[in-house]
PDB file of N, CA and C in Angstrom:
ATOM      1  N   UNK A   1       1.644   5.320  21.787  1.00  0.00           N
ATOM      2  CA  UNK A   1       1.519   5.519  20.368  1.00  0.00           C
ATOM      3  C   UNK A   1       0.413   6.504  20.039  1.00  0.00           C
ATOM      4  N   UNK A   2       0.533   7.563  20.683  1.00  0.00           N
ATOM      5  CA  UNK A   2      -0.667   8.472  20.569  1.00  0.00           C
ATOM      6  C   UNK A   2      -0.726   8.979  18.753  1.00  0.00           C
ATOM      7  N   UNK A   3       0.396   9.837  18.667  1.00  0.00           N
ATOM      8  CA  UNK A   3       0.716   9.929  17.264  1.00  0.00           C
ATOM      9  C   UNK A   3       2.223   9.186  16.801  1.00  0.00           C
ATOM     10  N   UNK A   4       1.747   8.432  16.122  1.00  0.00           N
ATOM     11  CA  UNK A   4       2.968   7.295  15.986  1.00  0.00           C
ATOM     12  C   UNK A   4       3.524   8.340  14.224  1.00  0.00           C
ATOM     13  N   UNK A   5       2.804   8.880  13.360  1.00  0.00           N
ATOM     14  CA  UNK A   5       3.644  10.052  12.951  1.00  0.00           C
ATOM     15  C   UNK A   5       4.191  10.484  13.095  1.00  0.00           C
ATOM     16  N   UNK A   6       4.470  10.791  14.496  1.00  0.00           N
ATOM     17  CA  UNK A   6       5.306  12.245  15.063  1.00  0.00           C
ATOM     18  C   UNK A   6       6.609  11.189  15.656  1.00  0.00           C
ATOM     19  N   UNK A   7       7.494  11.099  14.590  1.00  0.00           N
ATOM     20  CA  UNK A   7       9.085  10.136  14.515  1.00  0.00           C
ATOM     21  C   UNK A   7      10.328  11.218  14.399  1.00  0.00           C
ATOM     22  N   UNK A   8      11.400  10.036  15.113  1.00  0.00           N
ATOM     23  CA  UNK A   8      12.493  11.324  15.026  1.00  0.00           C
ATOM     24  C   UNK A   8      13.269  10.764  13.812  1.00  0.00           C
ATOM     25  N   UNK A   9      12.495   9.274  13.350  1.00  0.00           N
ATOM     26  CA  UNK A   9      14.125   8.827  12.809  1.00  0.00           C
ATOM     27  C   UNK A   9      13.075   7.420  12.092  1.00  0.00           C
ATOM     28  N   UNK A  10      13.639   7.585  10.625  1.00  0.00           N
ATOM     29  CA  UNK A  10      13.126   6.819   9.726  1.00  0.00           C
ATOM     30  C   UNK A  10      13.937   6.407   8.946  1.00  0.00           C
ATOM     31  N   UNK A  11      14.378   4.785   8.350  1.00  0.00           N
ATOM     32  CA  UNK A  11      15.315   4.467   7.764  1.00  0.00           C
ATOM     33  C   UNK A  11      14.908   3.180   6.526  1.00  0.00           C
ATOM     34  N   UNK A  12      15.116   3.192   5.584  1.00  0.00           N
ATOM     35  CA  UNK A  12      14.556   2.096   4.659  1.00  0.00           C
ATOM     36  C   UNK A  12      15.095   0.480   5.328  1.00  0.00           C
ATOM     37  N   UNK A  13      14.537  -0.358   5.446  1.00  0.00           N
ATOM     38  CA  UNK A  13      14.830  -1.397   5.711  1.00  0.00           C
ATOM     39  C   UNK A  13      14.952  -2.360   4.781  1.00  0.00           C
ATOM     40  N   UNK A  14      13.827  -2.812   3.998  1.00  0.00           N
ATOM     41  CA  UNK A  14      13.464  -3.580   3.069  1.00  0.00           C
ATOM     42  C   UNK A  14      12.281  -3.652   2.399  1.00  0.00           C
ATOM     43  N   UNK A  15      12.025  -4.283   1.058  1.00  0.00           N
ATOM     44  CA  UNK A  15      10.945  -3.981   0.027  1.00  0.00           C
ATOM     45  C   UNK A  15      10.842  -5.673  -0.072  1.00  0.00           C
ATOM     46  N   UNK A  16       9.512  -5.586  -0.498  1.00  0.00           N
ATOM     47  CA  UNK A  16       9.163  -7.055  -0.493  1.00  0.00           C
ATOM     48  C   UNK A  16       9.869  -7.882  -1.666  1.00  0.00           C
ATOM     49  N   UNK A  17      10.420  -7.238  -2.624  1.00  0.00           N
ATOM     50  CA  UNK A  17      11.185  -7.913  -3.800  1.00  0.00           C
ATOM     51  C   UNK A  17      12.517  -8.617  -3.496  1.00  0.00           C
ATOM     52  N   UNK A  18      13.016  -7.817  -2.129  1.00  0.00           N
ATOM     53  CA  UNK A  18      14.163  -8.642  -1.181  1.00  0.00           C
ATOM     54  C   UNK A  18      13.844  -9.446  -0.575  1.00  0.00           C
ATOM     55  N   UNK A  19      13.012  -9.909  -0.364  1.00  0.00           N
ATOM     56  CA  UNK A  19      12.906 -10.915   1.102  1.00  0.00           C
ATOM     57  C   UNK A  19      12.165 -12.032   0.781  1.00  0.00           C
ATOM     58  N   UNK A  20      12.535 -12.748   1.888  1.00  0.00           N
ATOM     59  CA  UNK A  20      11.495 -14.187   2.027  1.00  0.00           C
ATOM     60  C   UNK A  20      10.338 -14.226   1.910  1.00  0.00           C
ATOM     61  N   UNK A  21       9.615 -15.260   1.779  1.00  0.00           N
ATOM     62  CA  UNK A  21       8.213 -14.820   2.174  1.00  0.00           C
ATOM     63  C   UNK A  21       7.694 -15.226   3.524  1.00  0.00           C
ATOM     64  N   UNK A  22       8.550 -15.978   4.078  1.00  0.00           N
ATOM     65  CA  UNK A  22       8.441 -16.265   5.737  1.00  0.00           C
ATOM     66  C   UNK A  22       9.141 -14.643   6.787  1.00  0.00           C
ATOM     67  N   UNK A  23       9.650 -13.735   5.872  1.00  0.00           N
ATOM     68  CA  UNK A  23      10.704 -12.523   6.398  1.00  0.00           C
ATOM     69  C   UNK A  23       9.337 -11.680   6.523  1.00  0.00           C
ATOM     70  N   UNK A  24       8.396 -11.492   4.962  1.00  0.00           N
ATOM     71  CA  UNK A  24       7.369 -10.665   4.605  1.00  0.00           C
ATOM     72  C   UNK A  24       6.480 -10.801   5.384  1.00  0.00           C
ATOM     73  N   UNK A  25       6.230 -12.103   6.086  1.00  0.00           N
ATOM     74  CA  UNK A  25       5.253 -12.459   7.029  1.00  0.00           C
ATOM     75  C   UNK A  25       5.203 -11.766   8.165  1.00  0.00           C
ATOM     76  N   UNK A  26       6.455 -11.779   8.960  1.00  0.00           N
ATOM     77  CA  UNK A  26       6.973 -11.436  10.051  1.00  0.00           C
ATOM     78  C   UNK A  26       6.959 -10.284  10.262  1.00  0.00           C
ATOM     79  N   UNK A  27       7.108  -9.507   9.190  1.00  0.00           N
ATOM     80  CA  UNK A  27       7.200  -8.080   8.793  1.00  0.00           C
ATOM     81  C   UNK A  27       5.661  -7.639   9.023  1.00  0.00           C
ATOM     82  N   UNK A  28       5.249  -8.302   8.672  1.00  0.00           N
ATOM     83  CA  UNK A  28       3.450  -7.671   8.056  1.00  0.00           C
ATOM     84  C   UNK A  28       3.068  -8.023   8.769  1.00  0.00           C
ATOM     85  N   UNK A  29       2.923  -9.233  10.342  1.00  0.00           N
ATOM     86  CA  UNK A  29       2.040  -9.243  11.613  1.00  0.00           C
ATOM     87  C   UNK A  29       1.724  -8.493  11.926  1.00  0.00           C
ATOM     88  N   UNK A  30       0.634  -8.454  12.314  1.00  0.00           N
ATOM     89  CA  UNK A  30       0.133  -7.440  13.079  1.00  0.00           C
ATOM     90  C   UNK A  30      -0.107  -6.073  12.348  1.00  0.00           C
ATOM     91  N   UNK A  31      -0.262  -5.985  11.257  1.00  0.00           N
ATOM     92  CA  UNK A  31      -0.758  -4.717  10.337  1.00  0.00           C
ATOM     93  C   UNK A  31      -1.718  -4.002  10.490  1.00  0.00           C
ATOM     94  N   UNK A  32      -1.752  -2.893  10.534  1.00  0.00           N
ATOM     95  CA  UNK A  32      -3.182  -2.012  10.453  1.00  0.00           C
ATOM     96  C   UNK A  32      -2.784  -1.026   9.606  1.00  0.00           C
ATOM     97  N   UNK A  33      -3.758  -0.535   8.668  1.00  0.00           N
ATOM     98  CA  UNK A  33      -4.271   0.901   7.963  1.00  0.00           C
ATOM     99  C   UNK A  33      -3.084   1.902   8.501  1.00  0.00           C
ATOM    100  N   UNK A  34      -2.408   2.714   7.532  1.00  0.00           N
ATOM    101  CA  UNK A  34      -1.858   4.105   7.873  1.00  0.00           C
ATOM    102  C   UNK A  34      -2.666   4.856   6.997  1.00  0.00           C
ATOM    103  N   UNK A  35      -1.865   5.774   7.036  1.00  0.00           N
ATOM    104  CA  UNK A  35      -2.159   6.981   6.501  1.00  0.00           C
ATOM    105  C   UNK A  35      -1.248   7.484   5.012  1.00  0.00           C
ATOM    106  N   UNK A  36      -0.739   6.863   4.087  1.00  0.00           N
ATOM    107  CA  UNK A  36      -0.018   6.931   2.807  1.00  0.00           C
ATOM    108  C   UNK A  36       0.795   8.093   2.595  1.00  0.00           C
ATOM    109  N   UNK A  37      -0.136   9.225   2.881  1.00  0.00           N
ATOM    110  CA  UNK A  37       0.298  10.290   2.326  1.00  0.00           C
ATOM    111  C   UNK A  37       1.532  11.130   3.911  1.00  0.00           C
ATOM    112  N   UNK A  38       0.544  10.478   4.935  1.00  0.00           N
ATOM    113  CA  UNK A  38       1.881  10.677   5.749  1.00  0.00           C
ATOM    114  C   UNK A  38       2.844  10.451   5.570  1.00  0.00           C
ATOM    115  N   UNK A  39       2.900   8.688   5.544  1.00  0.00           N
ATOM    116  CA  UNK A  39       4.051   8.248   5.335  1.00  0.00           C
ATOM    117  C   UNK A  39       4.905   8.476   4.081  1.00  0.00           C
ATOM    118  N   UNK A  40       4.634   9.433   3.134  1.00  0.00           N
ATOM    119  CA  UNK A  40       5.126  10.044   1.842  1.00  0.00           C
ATOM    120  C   UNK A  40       5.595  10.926   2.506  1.00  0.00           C
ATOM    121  N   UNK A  41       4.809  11.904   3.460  1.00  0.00           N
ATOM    122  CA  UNK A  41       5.934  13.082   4.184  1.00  0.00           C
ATOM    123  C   UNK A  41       7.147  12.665   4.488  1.00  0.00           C
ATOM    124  N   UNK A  42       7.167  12.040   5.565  1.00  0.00           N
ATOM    125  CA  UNK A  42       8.244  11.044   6.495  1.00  0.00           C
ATOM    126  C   UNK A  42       9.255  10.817   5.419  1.00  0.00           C
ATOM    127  N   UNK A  43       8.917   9.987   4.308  1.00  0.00           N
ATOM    128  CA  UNK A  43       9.756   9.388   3.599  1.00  0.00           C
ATOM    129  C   UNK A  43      10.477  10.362   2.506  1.00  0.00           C
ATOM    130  N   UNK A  44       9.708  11.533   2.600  1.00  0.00           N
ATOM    131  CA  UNK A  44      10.688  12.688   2.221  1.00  0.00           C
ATOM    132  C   UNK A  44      11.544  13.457   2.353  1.00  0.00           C
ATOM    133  N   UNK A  45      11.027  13.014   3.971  1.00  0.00           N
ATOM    134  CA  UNK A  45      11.924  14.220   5.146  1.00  0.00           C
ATOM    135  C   UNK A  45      13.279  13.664   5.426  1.00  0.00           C
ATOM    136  N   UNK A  46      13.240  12.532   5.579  1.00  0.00           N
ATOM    137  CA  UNK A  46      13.964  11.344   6.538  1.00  0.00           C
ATOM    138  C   UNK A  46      14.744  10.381   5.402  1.00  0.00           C
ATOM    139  N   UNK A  47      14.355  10.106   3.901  1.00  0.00           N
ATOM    140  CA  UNK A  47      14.688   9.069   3.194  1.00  0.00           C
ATOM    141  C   UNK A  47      14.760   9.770   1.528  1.00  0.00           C
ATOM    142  N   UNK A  48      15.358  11.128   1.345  1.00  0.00           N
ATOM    143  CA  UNK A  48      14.795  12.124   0.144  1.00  0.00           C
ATOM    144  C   UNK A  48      15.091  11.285  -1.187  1.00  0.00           C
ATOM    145  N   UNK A  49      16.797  10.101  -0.881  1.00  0.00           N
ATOM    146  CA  UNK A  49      16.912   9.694  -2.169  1.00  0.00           C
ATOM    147  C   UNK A  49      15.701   8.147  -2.581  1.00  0.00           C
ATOM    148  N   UNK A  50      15.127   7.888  -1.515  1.00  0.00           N
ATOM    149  CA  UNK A  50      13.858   6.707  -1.990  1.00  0.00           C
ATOM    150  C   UNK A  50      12.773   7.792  -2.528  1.00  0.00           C
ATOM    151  N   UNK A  51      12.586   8.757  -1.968  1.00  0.00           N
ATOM    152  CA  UNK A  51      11.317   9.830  -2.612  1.00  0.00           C
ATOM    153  C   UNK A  51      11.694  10.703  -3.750  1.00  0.00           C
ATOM    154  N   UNK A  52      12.733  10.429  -4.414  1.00  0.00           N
ATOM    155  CA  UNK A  52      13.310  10.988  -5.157  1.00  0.00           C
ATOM    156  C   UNK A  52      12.850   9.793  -6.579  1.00  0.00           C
ATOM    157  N   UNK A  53      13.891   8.627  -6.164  1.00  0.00           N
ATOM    158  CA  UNK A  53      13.977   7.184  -6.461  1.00  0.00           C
ATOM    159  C   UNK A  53      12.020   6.732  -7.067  1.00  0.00           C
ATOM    160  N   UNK A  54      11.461   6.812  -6.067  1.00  0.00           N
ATOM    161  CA  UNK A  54      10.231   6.533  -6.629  1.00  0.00           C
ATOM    162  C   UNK A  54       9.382   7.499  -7.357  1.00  0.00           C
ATOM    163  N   UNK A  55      10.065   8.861  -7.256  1.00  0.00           N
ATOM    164  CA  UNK A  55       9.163   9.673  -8.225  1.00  0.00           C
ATOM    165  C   UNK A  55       7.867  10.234  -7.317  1.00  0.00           C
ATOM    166  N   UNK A  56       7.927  10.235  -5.699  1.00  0.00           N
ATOM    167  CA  UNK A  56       6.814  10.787  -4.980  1.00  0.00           C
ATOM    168  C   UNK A  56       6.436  12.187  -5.380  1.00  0.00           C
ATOM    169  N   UNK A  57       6.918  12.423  -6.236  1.00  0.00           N
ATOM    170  CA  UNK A  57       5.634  14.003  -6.821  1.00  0.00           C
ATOM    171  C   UNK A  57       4.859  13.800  -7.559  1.00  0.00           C
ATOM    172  N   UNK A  58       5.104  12.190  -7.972  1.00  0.00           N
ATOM    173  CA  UNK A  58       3.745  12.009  -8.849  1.00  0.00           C
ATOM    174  C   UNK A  58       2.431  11.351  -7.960  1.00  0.00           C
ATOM    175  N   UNK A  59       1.184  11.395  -8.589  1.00  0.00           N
ATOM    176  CA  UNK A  59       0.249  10.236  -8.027  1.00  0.00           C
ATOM    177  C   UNK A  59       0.559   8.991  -8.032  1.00  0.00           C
ATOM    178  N   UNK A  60       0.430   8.147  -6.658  1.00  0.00           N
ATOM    179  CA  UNK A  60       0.642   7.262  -6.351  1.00  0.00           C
ATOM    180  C   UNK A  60      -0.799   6.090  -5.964  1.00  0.00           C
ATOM    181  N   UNK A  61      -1.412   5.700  -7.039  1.00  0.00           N
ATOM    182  CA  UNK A  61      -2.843   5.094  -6.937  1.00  0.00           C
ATOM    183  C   UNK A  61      -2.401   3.838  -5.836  1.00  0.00           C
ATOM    184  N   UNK A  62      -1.175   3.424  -5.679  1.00  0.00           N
ATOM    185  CA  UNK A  62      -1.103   2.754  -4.410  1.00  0.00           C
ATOM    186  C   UNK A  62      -0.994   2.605  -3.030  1.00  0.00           C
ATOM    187  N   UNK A  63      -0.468   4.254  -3.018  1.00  0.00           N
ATOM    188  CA  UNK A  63      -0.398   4.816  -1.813  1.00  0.00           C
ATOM    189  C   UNK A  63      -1.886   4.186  -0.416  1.00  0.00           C
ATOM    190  N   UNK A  64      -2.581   4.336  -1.350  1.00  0.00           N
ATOM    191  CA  UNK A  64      -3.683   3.703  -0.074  1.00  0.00           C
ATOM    192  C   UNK A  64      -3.758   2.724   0.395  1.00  0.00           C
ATOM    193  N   UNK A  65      -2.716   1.895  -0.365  1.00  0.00           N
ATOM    194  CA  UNK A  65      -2.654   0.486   0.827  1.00  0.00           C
ATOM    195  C   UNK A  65      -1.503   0.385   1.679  1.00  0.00           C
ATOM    196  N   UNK A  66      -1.441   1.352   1.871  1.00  0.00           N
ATOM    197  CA  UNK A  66       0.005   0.917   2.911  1.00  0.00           C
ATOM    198  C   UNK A  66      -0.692   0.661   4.310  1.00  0.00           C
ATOM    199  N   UNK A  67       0.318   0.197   5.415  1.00  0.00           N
ATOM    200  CA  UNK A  67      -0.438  -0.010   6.564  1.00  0.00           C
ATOM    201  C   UNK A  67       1.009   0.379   7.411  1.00  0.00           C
ATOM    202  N   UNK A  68       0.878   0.432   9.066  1.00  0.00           N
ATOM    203  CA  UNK A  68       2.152  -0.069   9.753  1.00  0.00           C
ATOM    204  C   UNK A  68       2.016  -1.283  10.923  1.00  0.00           C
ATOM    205  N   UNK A  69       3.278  -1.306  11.737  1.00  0.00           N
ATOM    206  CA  UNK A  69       3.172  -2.071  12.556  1.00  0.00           C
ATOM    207  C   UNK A  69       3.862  -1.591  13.817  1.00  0.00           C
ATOM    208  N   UNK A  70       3.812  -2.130  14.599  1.00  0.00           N
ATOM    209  CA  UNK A  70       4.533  -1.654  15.785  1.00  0.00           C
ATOM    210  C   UNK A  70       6.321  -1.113  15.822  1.00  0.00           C
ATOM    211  N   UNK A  71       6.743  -1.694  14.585  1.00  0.00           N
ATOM    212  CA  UNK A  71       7.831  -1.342  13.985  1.00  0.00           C
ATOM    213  C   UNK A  71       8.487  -0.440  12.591  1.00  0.00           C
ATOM    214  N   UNK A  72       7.140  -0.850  12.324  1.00  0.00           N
ATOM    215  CA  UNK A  72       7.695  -0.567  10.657  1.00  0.00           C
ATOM    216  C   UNK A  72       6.036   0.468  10.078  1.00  0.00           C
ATOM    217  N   UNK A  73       6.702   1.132   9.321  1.00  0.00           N
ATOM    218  CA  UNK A  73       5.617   1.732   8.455  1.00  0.00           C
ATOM    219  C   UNK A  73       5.515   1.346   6.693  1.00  0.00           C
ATOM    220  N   UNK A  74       4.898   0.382   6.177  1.00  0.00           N
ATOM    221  CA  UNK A  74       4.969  -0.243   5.188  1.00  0.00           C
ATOM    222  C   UNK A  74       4.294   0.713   4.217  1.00  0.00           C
ATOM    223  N   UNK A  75       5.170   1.258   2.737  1.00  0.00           N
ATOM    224  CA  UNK A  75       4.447   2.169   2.562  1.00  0.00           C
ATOM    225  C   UNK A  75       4.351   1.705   0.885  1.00  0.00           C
ATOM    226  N   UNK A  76       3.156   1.555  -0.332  1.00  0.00           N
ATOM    227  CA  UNK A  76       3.112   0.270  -1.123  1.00  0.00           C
ATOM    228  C   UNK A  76       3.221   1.763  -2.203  1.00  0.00           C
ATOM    229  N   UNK A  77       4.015   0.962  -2.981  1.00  0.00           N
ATOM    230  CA  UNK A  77       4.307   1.762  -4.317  1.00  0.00           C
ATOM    231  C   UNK A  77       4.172   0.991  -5.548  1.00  0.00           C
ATOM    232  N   UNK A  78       3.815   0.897  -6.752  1.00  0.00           N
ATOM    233  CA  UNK A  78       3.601   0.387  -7.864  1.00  0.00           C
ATOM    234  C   UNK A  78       3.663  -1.501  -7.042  1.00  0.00           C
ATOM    235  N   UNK A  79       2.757  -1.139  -6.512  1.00  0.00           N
ATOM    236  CA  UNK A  79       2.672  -2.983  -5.768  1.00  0.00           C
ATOM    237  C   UNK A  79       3.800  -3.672  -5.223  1.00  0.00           C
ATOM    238  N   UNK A  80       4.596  -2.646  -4.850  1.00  0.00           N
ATOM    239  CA  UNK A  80       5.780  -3.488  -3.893  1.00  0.00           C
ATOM    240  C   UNK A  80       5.889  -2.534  -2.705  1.00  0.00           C
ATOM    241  N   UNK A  81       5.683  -2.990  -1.623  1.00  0.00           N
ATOM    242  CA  UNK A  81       5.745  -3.101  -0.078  1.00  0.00           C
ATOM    243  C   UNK A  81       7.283  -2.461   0.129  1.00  0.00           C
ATOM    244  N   UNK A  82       7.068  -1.083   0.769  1.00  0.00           N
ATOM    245  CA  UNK A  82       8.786  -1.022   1.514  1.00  0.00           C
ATOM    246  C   UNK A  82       8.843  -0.943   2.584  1.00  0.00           C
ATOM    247  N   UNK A  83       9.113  -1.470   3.323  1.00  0.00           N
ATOM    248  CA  UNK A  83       9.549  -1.173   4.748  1.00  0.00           C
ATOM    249  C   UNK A  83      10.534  -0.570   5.331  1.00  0.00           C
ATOM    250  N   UNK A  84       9.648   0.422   5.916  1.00  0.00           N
ATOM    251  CA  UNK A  84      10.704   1.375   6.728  1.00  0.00           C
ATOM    252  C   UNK A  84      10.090   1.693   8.343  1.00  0.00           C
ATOM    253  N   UNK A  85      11.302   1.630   8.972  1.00  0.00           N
ATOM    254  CA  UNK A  85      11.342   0.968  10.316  1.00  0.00           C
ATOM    255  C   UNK A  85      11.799   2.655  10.608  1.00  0.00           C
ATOM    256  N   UNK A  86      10.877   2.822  11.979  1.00  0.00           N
ATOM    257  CA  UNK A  86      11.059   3.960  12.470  1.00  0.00           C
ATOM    258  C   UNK A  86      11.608   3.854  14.579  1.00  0.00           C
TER     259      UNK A  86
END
């Protein structure tokens, strides 16, 4: 996981407004800090109608809490969690 950025293939999975909260858990083990604005690239490149959908040309004052996981890159928009699994 030297640069765990550097993905060939990014796909929306789920947002925390879908799921369990035993699903959200499972999801969110093991979390650490990303990088937001990366994961805004990615999710432009790879996912244009969610970056479209959320309006990513605007400021995103939530963007800084996103984090990932060994699976997923959780990326937080107006306080809901999306997960997208790379």
């Amino acid at each position: 996981m030297s640069n765990i950025y550097n993905i060939s293939e990014l796909t929306f999975d789920t947002d925390c407004t879908s799921t369990s909260v035993y699903e959200w858990e499972r999801l969110m083990k093991g979390s650490v800090k990303a990088n937001g604005s990366k994961i805004r690239k990615l999710i432009k490149k790879f996912i244009p109608e969610l970056y479209d959908s959320l309006g990513l040309d605007f400021y995103n004052p939530y963007e800084s809490n996103s984090v990932r996981t060994k699976t997923h890159f959780i990326y937080v928009h107006s306080c809901i969690e999306y997960f997208l699994k790379f």
